[in-house]
PDB file of N, CA and C in Angstrom:
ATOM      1  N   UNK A   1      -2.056  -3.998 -17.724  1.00  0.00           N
ATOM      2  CA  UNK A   1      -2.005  -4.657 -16.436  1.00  0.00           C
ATOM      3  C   UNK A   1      -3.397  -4.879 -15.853  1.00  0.00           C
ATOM      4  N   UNK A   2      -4.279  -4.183 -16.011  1.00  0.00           N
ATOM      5  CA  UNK A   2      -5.687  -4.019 -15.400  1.00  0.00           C
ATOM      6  C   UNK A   2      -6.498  -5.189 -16.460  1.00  0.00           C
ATOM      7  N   UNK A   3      -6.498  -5.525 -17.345  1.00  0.00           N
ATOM      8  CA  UNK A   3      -7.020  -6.887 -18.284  1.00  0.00           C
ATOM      9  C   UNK A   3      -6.020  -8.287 -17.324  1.00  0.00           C
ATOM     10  N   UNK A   4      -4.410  -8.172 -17.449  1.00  0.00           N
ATOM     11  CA  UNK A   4      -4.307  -9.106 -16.900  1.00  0.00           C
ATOM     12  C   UNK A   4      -4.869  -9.504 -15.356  1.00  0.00           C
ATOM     13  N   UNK A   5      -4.168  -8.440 -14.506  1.00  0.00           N
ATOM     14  CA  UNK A   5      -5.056  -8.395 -12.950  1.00  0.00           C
ATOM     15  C   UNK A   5      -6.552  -8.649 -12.483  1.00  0.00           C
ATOM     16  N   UNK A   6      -7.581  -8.776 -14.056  1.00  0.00           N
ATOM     17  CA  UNK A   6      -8.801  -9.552 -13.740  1.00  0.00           C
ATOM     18  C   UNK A   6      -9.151 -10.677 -14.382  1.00  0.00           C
ATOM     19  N   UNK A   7      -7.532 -11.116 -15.107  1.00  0.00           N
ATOM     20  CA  UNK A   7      -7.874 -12.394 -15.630  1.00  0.00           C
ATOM     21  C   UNK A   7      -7.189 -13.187 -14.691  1.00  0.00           C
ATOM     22  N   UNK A   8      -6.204 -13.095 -14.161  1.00  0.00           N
ATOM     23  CA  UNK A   8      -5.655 -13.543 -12.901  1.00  0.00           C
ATOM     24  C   UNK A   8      -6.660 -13.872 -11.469  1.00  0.00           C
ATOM     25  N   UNK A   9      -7.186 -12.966 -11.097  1.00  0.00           N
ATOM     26  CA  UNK A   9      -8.127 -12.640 -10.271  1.00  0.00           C
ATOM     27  C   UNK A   9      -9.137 -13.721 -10.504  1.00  0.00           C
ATOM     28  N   UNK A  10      -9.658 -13.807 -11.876  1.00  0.00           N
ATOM     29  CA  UNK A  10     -10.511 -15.027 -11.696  1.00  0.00           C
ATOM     30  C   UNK A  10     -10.027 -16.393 -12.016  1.00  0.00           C
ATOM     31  N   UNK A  11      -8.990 -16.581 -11.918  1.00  0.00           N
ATOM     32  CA  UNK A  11      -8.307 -17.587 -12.865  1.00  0.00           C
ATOM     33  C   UNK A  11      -7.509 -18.359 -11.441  1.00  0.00           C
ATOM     34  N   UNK A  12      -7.005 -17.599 -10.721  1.00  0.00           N
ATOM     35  CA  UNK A  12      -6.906 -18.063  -9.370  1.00  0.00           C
ATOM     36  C   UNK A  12      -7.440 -17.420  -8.147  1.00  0.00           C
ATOM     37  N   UNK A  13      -7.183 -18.423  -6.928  1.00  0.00           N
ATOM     38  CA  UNK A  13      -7.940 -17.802  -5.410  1.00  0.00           C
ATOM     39  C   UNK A  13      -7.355 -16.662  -4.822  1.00  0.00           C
ATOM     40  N   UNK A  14      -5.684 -15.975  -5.545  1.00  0.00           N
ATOM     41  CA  UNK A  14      -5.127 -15.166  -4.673  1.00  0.00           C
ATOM     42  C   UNK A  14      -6.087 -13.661  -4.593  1.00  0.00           C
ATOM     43  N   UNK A  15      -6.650 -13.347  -5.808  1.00  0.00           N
ATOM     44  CA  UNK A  15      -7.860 -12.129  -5.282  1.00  0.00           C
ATOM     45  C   UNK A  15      -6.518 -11.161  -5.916  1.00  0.00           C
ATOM     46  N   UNK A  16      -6.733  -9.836  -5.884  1.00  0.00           N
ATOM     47  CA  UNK A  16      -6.084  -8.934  -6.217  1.00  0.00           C
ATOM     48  C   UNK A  16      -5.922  -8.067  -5.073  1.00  0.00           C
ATOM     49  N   UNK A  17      -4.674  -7.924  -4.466  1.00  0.00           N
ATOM     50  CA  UNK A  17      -4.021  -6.975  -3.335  1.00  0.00           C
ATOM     51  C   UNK A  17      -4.398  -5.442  -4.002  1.00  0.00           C
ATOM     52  N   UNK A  18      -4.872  -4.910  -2.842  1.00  0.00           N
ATOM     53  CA  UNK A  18      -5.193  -3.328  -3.203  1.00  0.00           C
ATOM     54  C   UNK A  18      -3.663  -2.316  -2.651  1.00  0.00           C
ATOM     55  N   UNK A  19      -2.325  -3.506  -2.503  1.00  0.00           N
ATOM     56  CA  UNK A  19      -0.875  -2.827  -3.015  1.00  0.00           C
ATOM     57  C   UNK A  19      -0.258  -3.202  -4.019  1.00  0.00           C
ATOM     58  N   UNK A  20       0.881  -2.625  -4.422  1.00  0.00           N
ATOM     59  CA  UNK A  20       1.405  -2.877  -5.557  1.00  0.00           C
ATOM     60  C   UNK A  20       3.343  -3.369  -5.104  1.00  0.00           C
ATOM     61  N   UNK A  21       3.175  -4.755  -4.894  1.00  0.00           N
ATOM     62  CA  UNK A  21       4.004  -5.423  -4.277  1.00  0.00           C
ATOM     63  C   UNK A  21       5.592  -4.383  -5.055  1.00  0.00           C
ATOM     64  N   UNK A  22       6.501  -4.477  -4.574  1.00  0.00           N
ATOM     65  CA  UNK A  22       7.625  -4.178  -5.741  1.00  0.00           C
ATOM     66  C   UNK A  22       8.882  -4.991  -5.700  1.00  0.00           C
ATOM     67  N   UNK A  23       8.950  -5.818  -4.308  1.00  0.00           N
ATOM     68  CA  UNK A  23       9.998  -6.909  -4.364  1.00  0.00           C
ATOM     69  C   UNK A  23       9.819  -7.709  -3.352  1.00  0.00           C
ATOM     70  N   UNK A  24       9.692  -9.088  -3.621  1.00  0.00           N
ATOM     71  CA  UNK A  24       9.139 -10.381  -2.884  1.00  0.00           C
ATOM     72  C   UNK A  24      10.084 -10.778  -2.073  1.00  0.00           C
ATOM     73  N   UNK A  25      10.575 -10.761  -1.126  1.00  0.00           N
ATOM     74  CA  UNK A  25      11.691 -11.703  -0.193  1.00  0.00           C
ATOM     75  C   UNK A  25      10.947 -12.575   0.145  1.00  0.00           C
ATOM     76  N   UNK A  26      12.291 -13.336   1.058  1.00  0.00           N
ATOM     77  CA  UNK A  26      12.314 -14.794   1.603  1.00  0.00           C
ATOM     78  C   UNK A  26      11.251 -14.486   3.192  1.00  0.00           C
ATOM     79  N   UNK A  27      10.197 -15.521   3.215  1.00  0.00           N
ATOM     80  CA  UNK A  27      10.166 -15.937   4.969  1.00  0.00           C
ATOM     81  C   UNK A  27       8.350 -14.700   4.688  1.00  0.00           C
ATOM     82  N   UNK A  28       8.237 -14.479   3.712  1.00  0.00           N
ATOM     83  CA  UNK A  28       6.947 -14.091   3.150  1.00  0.00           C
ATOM     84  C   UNK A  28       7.408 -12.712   3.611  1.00  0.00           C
ATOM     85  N   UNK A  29       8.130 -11.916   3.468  1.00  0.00           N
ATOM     86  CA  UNK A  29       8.162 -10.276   3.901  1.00  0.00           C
ATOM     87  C   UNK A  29       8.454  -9.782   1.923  1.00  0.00           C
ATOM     88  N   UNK A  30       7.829  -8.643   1.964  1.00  0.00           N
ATOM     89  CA  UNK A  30       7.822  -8.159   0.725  1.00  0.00           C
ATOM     90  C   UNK A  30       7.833  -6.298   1.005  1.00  0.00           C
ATOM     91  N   UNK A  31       8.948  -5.863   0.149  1.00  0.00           N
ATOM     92  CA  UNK A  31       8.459  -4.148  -0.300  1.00  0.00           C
ATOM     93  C   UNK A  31       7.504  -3.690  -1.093  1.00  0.00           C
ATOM     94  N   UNK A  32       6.310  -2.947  -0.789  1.00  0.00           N
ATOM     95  CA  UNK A  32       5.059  -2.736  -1.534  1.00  0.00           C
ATOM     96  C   UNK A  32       5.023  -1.261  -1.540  1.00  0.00           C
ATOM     97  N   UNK A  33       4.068  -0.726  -2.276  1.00  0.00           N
ATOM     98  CA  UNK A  33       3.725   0.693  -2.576  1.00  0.00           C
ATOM     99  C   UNK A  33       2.375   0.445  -1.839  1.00  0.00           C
ATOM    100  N   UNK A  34       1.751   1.370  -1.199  1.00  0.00           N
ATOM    101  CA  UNK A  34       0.762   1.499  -0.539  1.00  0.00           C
ATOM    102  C   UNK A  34      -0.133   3.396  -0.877  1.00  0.00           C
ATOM    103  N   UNK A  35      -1.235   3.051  -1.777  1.00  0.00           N
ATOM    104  CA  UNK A  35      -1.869   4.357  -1.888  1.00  0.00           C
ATOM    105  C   UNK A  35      -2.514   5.174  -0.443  1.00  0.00           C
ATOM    106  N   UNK A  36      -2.367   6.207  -0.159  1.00  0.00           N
ATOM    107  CA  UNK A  36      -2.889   6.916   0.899  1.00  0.00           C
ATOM    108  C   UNK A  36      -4.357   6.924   0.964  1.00  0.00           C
ATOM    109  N   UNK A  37      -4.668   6.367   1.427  1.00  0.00           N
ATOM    110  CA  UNK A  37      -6.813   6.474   1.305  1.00  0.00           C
ATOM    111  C   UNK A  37      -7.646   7.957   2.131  1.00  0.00           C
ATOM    112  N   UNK A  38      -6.604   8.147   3.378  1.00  0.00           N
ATOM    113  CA  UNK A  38      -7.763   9.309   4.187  1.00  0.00           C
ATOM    114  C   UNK A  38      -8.065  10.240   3.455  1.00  0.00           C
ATOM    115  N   UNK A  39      -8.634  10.461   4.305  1.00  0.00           N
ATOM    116  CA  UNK A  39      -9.447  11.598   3.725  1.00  0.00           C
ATOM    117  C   UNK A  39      -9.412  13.073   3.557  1.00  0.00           C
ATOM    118  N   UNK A  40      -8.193  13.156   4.347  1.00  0.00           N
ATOM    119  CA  UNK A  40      -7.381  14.722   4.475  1.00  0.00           C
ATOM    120  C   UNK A  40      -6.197  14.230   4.308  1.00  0.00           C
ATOM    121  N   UNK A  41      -5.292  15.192   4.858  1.00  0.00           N
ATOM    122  CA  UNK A  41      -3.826  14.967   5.777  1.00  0.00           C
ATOM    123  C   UNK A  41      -3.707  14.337   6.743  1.00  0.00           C
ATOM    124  N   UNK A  42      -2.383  13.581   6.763  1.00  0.00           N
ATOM    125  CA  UNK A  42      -2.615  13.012   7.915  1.00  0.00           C
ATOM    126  C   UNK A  42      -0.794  12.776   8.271  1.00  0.00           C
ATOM    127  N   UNK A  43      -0.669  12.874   9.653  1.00  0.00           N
ATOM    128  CA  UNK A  43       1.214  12.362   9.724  1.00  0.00           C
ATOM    129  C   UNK A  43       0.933  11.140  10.134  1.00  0.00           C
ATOM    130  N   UNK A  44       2.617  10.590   9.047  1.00  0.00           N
ATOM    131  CA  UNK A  44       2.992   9.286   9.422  1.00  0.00           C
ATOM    132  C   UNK A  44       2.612   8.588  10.588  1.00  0.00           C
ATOM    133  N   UNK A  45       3.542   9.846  11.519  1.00  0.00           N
ATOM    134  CA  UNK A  45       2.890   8.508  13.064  1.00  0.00           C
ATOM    135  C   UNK A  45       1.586   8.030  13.319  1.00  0.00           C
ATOM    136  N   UNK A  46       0.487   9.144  12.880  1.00  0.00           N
ATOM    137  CA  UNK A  46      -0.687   8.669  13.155  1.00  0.00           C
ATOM    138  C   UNK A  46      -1.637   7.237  12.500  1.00  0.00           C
ATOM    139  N   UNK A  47      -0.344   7.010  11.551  1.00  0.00           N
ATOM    140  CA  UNK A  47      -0.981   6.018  10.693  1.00  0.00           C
ATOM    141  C   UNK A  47      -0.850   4.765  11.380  1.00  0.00           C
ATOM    142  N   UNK A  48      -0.007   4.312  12.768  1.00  0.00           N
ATOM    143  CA  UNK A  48       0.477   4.094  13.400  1.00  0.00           C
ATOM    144  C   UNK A  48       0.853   2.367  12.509  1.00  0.00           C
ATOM    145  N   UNK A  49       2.132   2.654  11.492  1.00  0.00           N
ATOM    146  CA  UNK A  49       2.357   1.120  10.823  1.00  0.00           C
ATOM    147  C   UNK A  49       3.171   0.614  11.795  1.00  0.00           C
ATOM    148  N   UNK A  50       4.226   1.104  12.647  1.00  0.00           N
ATOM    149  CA  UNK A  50       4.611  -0.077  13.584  1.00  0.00           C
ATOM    150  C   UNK A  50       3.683  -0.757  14.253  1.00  0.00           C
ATOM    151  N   UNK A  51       2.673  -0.947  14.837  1.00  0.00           N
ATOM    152  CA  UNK A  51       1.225  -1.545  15.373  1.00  0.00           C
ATOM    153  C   UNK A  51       1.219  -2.540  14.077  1.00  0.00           C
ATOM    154  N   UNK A  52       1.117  -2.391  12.675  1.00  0.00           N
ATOM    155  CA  UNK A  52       1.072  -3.018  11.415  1.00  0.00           C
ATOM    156  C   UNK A  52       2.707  -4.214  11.105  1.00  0.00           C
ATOM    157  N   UNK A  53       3.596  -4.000  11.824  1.00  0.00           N
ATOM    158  CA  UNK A  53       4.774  -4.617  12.010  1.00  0.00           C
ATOM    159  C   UNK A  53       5.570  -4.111  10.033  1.00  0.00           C
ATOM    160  N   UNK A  54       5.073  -2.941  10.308  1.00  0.00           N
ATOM    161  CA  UNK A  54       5.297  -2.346   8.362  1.00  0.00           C
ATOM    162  C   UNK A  54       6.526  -1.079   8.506  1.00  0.00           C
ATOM    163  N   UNK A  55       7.550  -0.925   8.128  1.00  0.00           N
ATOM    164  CA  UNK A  55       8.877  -0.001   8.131  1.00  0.00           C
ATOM    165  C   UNK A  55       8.543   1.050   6.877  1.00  0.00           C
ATOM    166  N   UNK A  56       8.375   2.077   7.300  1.00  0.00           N
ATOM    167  CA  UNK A  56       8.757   3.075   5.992  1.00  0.00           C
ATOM    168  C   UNK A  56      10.085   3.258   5.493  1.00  0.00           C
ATOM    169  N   UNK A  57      10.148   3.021   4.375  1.00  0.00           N
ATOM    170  CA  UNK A  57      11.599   3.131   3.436  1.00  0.00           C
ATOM    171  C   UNK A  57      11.108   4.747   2.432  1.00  0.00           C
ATOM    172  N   UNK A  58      10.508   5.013   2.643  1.00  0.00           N
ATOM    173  CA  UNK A  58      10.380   6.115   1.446  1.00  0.00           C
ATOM    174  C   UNK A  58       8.592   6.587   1.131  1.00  0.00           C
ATOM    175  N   UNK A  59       8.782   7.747   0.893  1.00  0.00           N
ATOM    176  CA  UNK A  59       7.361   8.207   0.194  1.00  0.00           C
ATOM    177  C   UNK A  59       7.098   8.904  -1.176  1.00  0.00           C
ATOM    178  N   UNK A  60       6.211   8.973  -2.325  1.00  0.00           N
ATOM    179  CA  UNK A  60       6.416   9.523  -3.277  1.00  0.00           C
ATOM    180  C   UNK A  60       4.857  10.266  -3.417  1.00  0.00           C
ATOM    181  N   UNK A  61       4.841  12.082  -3.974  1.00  0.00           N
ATOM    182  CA  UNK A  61       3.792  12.338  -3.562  1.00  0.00           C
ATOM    183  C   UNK A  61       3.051  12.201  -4.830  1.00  0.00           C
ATOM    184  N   UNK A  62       1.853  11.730  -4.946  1.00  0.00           N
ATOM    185  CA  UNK A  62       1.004  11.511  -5.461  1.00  0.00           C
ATOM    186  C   UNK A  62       1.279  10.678  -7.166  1.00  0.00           C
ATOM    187  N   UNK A  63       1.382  11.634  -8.191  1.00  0.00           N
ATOM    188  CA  UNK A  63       2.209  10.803  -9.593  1.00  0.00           C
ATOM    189  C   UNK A  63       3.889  11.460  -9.614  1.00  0.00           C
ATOM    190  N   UNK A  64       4.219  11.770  -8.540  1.00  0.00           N
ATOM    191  CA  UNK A  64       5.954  12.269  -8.783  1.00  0.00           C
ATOM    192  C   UNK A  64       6.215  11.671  -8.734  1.00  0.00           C
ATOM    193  N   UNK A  65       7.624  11.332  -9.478  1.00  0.00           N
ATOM    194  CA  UNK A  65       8.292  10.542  -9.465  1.00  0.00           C
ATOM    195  C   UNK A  65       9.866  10.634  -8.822  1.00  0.00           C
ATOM    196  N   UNK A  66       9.686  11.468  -7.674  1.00  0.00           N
ATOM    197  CA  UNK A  66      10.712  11.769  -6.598  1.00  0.00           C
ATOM    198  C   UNK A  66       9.995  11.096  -5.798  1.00  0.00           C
ATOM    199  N   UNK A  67      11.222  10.491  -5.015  1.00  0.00           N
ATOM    200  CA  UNK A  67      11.121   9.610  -3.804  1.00  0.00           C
ATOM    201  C   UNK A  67      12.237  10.155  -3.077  1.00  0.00           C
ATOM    202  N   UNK A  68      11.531  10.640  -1.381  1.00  0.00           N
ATOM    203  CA  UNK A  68      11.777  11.089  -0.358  1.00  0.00           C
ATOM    204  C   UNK A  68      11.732  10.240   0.575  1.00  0.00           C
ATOM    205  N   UNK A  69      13.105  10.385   1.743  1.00  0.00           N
ATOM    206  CA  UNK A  69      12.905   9.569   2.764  1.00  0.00           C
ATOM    207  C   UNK A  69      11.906  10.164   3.577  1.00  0.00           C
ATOM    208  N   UNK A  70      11.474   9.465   4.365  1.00  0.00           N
ATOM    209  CA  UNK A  70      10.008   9.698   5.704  1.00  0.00           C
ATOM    210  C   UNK A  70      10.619   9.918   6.772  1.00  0.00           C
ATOM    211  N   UNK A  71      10.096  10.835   7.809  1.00  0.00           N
ATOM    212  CA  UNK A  71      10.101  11.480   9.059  1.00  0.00           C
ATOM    213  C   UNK A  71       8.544  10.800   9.478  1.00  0.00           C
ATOM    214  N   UNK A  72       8.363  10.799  10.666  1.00  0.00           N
ATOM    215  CA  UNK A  72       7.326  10.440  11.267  1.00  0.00           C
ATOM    216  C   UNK A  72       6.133  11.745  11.665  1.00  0.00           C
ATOM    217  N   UNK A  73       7.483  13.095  11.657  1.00  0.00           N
ATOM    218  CA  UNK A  73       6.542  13.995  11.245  1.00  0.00           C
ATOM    219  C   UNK A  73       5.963  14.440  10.297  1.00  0.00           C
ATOM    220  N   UNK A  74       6.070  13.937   8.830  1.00  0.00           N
ATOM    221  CA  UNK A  74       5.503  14.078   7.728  1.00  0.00           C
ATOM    222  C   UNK A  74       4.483  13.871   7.198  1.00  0.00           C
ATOM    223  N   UNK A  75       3.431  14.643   7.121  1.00  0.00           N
ATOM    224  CA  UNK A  75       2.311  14.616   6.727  1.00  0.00           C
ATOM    225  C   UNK A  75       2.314  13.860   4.733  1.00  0.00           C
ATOM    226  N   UNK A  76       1.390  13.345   4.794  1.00  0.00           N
ATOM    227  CA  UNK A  76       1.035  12.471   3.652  1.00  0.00           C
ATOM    228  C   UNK A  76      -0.272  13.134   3.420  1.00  0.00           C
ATOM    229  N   UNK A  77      -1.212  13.003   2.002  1.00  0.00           N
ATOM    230  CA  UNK A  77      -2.427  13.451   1.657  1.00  0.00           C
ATOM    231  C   UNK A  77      -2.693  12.342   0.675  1.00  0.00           C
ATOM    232  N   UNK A  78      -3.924  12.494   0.770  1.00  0.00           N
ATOM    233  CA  UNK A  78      -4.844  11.608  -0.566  1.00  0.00           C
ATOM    234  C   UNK A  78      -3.984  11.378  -1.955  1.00  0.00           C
ATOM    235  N   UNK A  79      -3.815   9.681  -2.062  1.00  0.00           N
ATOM    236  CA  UNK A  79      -2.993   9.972  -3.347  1.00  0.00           C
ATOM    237  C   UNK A  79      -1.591   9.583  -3.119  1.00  0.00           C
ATOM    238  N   UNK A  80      -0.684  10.009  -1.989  1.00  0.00           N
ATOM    239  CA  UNK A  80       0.860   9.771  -1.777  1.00  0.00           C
ATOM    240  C   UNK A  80       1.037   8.538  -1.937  1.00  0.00           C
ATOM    241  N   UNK A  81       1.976   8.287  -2.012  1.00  0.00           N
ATOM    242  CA  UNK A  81       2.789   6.573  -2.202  1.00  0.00           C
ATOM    243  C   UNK A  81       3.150   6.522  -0.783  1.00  0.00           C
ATOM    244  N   UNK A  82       3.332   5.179  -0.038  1.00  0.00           N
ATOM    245  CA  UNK A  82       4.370   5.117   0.979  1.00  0.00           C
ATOM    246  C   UNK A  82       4.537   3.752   0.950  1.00  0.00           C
ATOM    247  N   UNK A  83       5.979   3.715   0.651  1.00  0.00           N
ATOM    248  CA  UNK A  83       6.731   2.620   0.439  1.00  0.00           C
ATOM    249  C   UNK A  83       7.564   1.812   1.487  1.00  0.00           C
ATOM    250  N   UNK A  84       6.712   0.903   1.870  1.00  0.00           N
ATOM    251  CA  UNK A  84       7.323  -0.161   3.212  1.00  0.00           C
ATOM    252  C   UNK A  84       7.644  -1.673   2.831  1.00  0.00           C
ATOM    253  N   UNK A  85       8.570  -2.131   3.800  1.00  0.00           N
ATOM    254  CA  UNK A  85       9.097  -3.010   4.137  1.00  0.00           C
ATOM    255  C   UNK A  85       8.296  -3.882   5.598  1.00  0.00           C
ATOM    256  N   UNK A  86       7.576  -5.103   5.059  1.00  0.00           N
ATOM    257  CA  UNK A  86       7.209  -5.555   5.882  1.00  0.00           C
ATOM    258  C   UNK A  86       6.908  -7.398   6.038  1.00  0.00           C
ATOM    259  N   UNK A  87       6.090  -7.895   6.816  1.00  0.00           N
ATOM    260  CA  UNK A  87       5.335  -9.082   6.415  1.00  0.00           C
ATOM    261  C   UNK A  87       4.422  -9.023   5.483  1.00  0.00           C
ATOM    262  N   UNK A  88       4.224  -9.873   4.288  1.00  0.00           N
ATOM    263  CA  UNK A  88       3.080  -9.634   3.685  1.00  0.00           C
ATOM    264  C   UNK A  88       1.833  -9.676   4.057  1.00  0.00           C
ATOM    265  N   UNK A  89       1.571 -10.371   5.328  1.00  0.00           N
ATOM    266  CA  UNK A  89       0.119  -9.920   5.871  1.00  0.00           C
ATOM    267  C   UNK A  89       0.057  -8.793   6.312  1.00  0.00           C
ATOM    268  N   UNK A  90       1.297  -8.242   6.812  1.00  0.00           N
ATOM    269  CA  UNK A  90       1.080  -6.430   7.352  1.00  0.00           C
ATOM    270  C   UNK A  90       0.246  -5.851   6.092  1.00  0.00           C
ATOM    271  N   UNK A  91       1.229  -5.851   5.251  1.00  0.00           N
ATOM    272  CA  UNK A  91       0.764  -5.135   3.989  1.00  0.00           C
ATOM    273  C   UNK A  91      -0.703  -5.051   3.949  1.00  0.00           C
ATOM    274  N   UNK A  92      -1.377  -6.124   3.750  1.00  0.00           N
ATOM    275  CA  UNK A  92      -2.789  -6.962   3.548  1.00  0.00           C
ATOM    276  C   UNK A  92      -3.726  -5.925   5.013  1.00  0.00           C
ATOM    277  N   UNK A  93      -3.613  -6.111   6.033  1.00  0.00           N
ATOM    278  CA  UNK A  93      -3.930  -5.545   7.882  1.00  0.00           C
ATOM    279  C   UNK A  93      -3.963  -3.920   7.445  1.00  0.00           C
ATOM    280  N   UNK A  94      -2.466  -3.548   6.790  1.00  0.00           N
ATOM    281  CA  UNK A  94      -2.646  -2.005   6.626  1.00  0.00           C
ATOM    282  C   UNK A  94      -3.982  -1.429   5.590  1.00  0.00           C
ATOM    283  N   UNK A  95      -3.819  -2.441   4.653  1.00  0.00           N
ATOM    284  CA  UNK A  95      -4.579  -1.849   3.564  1.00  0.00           C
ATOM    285  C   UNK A  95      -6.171  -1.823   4.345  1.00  0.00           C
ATOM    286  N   UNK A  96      -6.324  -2.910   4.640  1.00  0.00           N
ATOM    287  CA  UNK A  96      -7.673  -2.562   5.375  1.00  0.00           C
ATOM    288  C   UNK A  96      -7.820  -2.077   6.691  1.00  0.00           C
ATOM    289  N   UNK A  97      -6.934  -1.495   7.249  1.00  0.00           N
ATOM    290  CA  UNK A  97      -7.385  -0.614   8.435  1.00  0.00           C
ATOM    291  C   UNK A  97      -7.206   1.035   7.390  1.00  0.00           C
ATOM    292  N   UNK A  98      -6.403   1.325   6.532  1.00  0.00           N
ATOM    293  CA  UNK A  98      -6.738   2.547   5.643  1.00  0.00           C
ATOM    294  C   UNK A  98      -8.020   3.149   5.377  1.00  0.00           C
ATOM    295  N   UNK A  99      -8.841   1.319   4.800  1.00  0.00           N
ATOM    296  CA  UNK A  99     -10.005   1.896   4.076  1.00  0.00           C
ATOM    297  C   UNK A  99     -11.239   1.629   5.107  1.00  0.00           C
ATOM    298  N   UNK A 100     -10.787   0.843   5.941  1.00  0.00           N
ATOM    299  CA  UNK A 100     -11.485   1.280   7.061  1.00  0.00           C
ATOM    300  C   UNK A 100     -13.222  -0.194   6.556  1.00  0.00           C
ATOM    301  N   UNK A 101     -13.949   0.172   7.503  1.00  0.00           N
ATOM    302  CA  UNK A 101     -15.109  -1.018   7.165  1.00  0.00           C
ATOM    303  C   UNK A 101     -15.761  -0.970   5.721  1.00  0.00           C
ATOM    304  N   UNK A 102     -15.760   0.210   5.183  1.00  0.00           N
ATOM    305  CA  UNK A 102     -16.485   0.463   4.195  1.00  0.00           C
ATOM    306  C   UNK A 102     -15.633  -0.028   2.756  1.00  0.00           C
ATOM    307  N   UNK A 103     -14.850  -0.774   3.274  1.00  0.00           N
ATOM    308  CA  UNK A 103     -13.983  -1.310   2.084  1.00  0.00           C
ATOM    309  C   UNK A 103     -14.184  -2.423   1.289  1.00  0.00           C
ATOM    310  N   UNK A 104     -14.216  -2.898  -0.472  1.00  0.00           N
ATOM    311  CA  UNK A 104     -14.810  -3.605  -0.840  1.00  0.00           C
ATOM    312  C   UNK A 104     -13.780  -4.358  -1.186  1.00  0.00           C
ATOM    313  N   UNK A 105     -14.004  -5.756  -0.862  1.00  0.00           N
ATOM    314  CA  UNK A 105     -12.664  -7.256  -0.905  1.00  0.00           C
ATOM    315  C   UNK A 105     -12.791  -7.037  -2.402  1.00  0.00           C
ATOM    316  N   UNK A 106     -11.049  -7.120  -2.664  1.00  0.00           N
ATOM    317  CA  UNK A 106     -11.396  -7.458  -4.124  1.00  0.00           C
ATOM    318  C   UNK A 106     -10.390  -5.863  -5.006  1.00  0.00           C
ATOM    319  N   UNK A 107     -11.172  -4.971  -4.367  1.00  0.00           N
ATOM    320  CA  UNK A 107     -10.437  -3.654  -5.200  1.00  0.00           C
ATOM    321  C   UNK A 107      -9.048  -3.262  -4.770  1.00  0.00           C
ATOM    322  N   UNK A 108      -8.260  -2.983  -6.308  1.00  0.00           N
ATOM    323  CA  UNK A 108      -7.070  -2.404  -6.353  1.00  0.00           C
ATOM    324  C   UNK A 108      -7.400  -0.973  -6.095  1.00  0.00           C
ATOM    325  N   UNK A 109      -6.266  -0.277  -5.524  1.00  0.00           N
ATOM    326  CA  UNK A 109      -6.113   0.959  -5.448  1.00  0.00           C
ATOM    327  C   UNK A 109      -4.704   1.554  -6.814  1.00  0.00           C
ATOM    328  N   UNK A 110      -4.534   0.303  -6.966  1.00  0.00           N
ATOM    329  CA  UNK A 110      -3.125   0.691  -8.342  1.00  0.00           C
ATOM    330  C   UNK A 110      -3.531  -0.138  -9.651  1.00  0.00           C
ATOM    331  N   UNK A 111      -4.645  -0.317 -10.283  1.00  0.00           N
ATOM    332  CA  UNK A 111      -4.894  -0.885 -11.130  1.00  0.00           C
ATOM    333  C   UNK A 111      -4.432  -0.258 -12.537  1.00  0.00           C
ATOM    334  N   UNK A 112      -4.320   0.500 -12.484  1.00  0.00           N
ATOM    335  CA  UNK A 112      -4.010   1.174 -13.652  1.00  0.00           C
ATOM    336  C   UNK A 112      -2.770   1.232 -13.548  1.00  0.00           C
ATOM    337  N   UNK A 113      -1.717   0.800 -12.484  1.00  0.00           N
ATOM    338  CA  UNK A 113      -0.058   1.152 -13.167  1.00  0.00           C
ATOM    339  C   UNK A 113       0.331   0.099 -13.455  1.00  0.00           C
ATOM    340  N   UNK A 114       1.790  -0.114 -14.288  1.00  0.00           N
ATOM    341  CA  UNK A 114       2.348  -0.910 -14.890  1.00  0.00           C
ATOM    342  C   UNK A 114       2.097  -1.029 -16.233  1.00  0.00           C
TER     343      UNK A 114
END
């Protein structure tokens, strides 16, 4: 996947999303996997994705492959999955308020799966 995702990448303008989409709906809203970037712990609410117009459906911690529903009191760490339902520009808004200014256009955070 990581050979195709940079032959793609240069081959067209879409750039490579630093989520890992997992099902495309109608009206541009899509379910994506989203890697945890902070830098500690941190709870859900504080991540504040309603502000992001982004729904948590589920979280998976780090390479498990159990998937748990989300509480808003649930702390997440470096590494967790959290799996939302949103607009695809949310998706796009979240990823870069995660990584914050120091973030470079262009990088996957899931390049290596699939």
């Amino acid at each position: 996947c990581k050979l195709v995702g940079a032959m793609l990448s240069k081959a067209t303008s879409l750039g490579i999303r630093r989520y890992l989409p997992l099902l495309q709906l109608d009206e541009g809203h899509s379910i994506a996997e989203h890697v945890f970037h902070g830098a500690g712990p941190q709870l859900l609410s504080e991540l504040a994705l309603e502000e992001h117009r982004l729904h948590i459906l589920a979280l998976r911690a780090g390479d498990a492959r159990d998937i748990t529903l989300s509480t808003t009191d649930h702390r997440v760490t470096p590494g967790d999955v959290i799996i939302c339902f949103g607009p695809d520009r949310a998706h796009d808004d979240f990823e870069t308020s995660m990584l914050g200014e120091n973030s470079v256009p262009g990088q996957t955070s899931l390049s290596g799966n699939g």
